[in-house]
Protein backbone atom coordinates (compact mmCIF):
# COMPACT_ATOMS: atom_id res chain seq x y z
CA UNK A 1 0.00 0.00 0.00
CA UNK A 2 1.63 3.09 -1.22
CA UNK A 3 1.26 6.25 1.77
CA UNK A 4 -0.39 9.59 0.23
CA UNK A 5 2.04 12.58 0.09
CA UNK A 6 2.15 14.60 3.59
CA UNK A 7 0.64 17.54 3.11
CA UNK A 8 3.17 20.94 2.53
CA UNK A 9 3.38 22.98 6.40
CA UNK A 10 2.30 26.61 5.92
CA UNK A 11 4.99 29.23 6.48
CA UNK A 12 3.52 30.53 9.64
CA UNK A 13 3.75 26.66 11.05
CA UNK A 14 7.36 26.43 10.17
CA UNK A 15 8.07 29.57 10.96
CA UNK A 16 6.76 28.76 14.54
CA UNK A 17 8.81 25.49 14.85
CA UNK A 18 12.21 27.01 13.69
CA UNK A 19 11.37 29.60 16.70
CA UNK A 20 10.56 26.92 18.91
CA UNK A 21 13.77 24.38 18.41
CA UNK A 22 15.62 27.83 18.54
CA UNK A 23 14.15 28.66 21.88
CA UNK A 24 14.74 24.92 23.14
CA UNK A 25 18.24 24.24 22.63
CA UNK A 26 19.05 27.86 24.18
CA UNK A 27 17.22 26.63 26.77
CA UNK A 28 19.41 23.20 27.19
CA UNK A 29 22.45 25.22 26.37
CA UNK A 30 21.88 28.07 29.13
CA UNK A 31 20.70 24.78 31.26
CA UNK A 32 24.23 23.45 30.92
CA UNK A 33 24.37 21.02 27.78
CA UNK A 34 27.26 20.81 25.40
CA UNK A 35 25.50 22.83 22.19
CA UNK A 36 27.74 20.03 20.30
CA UNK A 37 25.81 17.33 22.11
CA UNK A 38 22.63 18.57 19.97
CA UNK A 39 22.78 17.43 16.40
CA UNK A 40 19.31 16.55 15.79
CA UNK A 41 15.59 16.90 16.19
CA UNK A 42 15.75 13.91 17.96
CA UNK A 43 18.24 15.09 20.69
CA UNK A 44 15.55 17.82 21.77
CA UNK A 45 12.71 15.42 22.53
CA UNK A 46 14.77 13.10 23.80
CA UNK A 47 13.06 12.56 27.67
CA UNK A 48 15.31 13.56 29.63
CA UNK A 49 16.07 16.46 27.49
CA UNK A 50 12.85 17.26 27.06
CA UNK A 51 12.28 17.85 31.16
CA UNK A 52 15.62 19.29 31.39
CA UNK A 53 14.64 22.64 28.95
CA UNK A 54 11.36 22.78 30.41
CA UNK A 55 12.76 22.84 34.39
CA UNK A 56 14.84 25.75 32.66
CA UNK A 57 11.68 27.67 30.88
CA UNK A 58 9.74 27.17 33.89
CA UNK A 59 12.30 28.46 37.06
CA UNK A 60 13.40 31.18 34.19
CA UNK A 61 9.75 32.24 34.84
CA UNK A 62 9.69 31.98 38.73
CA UNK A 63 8.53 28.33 38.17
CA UNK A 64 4.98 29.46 36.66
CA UNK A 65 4.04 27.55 33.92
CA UNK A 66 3.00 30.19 30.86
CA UNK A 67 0.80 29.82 28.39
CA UNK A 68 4.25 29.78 25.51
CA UNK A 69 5.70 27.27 27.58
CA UNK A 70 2.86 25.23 26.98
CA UNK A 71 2.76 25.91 23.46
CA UNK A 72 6.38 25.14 22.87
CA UNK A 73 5.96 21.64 24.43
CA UNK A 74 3.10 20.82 22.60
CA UNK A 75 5.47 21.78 19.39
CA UNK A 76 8.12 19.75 20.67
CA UNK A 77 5.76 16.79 21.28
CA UNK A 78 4.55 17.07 17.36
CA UNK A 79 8.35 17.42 15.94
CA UNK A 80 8.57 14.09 18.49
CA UNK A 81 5.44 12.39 16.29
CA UNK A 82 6.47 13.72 13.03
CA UNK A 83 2.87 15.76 12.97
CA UNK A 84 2.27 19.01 10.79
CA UNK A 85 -0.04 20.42 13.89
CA UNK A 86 -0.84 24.23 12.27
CA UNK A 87 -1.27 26.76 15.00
């Protein structure tokens, strides 16, 4: 059974993922990882990696979970399941 062609991500979806992986691996970075320890999507959604940036995000913010942290781990999650999820 041949799959159907994924269908093309508008601009303003990639445009918000390239923001978000930005955002993330600053986040690991400033949390202490080796930025050469980070050489693919799959390093950022890692688990462990995953918690780590967030713990960041969240104490960065008094340890208040915002509305954009939210929203960027619901963008990591889809990069995670290979989904196209428009916002």
């Amino acid at each position: 059974m041949e799959e159907s062609p994924r269908p093309r991500v508008r601009l303003v979806t990639a445009a918000n993922r390239e923001w978000q992986i930005r955002c993330f691996v600053s986040a690991l970075v400033l949390r202490g990882r080796d930025p050469s320890t980070i050489t693919s999507l799959g390093d950022l959604v890692d688990i462990e990696a995953f918690k780590d940036g967030h713990r960041f995000l969240i104490e960065r913010n008094g340890g208040t979970v915002t509305t954009g942290t939210c929203h960027l781990a619901r963008g990591l999650k889809a990069i995670a399941r290979g989904e196209q999820d428009d916002e």
